[in-house]
C-alpha atoms as a PDB file:
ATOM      1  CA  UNK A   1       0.000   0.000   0.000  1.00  0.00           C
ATOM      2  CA  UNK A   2       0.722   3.726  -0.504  1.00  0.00           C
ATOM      3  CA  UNK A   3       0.179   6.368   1.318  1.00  0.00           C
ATOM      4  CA  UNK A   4       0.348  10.249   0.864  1.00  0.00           C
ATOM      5  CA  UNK A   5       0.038  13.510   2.834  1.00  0.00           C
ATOM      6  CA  UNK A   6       0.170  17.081   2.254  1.00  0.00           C
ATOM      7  CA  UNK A   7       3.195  18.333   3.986  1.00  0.00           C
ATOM      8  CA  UNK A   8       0.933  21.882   5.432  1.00  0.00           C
ATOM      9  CA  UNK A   9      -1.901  19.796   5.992  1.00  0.00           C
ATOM     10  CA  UNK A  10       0.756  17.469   8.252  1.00  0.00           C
ATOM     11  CA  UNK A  11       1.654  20.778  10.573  1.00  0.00           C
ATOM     12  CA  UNK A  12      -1.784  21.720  10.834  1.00  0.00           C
ATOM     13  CA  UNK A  13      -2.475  18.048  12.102  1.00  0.00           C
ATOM     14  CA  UNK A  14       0.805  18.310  14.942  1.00  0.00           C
ATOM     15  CA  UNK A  15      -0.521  21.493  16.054  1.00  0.00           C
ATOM     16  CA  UNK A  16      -4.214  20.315  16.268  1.00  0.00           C
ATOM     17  CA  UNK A  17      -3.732  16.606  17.450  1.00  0.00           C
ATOM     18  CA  UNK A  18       0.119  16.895  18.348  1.00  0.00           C
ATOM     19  CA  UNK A  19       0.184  13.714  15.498  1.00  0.00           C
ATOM     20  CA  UNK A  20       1.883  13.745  12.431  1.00  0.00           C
ATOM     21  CA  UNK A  21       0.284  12.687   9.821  1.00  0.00           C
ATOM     22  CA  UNK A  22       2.857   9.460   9.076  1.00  0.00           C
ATOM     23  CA  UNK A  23       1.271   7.855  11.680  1.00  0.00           C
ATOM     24  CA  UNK A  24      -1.349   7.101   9.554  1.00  0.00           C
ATOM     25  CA  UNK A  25       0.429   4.585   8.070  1.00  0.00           C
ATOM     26  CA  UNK A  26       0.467   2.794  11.390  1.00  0.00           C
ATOM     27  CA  UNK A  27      -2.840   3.084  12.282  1.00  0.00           C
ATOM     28  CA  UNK A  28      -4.182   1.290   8.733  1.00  0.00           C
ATOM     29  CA  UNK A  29      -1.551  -1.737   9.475  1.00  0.00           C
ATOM     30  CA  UNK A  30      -3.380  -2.002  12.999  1.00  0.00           C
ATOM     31  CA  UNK A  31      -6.531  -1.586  11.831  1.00  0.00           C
ATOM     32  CA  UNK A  32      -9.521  -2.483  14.146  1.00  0.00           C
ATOM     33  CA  UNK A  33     -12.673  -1.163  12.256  1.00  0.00           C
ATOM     34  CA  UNK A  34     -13.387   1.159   9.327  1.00  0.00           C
ATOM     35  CA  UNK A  35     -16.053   2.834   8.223  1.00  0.00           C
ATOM     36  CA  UNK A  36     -17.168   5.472   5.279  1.00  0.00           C
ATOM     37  CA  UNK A  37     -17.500   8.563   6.199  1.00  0.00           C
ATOM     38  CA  UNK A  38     -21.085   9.662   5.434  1.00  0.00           C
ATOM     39  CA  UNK A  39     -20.693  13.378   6.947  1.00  0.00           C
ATOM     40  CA  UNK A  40     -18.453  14.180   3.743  1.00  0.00           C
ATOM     41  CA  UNK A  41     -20.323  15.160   0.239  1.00  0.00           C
ATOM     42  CA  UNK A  42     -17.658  16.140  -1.531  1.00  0.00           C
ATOM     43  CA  UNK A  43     -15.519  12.966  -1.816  1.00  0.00           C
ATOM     44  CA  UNK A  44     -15.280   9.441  -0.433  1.00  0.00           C
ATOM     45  CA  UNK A  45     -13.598   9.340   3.185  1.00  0.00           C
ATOM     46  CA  UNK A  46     -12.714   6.753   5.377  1.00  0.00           C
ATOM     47  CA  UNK A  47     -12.763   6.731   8.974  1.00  0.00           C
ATOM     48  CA  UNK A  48     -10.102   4.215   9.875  1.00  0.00           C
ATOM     49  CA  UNK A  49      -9.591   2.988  13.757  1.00  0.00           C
ATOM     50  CA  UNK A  50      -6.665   1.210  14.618  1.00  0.00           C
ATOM     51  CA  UNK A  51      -3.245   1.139  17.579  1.00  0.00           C
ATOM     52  CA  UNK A  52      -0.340   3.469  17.099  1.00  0.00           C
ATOM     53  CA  UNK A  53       1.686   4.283  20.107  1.00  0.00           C
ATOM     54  CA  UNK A  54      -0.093   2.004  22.373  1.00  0.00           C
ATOM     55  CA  UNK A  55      -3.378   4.129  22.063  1.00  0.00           C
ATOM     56  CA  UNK A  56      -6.632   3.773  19.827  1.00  0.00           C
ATOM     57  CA  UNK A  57      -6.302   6.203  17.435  1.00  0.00           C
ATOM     58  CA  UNK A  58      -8.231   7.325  14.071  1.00  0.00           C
ATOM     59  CA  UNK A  59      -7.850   8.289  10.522  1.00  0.00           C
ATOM     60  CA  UNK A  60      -9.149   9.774   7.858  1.00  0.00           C
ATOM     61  CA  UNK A  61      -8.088   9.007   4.773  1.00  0.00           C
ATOM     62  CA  UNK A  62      -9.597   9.026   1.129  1.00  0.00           C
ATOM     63  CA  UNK A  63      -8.130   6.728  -1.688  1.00  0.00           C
ATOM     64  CA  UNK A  64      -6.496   8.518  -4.764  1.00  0.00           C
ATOM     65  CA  UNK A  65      -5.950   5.747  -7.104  1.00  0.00           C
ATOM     66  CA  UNK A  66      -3.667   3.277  -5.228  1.00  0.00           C
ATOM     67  CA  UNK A  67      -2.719   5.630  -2.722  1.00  0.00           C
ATOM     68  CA  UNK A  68      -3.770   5.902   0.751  1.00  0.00           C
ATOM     69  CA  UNK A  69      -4.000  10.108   1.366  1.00  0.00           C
ATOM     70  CA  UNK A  70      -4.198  10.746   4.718  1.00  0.00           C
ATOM     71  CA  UNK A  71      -6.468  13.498   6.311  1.00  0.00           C
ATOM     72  CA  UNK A  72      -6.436  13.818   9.710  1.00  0.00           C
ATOM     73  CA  UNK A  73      -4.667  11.720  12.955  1.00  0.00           C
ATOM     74  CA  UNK A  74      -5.404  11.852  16.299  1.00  0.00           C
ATOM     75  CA  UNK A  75      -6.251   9.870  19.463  1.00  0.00           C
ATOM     76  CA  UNK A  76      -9.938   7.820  19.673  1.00  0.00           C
ATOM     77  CA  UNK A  77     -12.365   9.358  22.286  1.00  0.00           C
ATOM     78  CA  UNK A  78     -13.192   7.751  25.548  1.00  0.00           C
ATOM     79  CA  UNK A  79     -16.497   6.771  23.375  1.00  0.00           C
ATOM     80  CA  UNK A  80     -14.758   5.770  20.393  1.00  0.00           C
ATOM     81  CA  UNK A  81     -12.397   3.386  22.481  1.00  0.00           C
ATOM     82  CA  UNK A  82     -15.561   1.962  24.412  1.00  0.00           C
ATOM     83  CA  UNK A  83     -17.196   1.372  20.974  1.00  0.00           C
ATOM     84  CA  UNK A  84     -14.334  -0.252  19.213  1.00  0.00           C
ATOM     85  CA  UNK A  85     -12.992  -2.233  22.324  1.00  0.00           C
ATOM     86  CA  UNK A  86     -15.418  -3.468  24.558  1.00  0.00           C
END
């Protein structure tokens, strides 16, 4: 798999979620449920869950021919965590 990232959108992400966006890669190798994102119109966006840094953590990605583009990183909510593990 490929993935991609814009390198402003990346230190918009650190500053927002204190993630880079690389660690998207990680989260999409440890992936624990995915779903489409049905709150975007404008393209198709995937809302990935999955461990990175011993945490739950989520994604957004879209796909761009082969290539994974990542959107956004950061940690799962206390909800998200107690959907997606219990």
């Amino acid at each position: 798999m490929d993935y991609e990232f814009d390198t402003d959108k990346d230190q918009e992400n650190k500053r927002k979620h204190g993630f880079s966006l690389s660690l998207g890669r990680e989260i999409l190798q440890n992936l624990v449920h995915e779903e489409l994102d049905r709150d975007c119109a404008f393209e198709e966006r995937w809302i990935a869950y999955g461990f990175a840094r011993g945490h739950l953590m989520v994604c957004i990605y879209t796909m761009r021919e082969q290539s994974h583009r990542i959107i956004s990183v950061r940690r799962a909510t206390r909800r998200e965590e107690r959907t997606w593990l219990s």
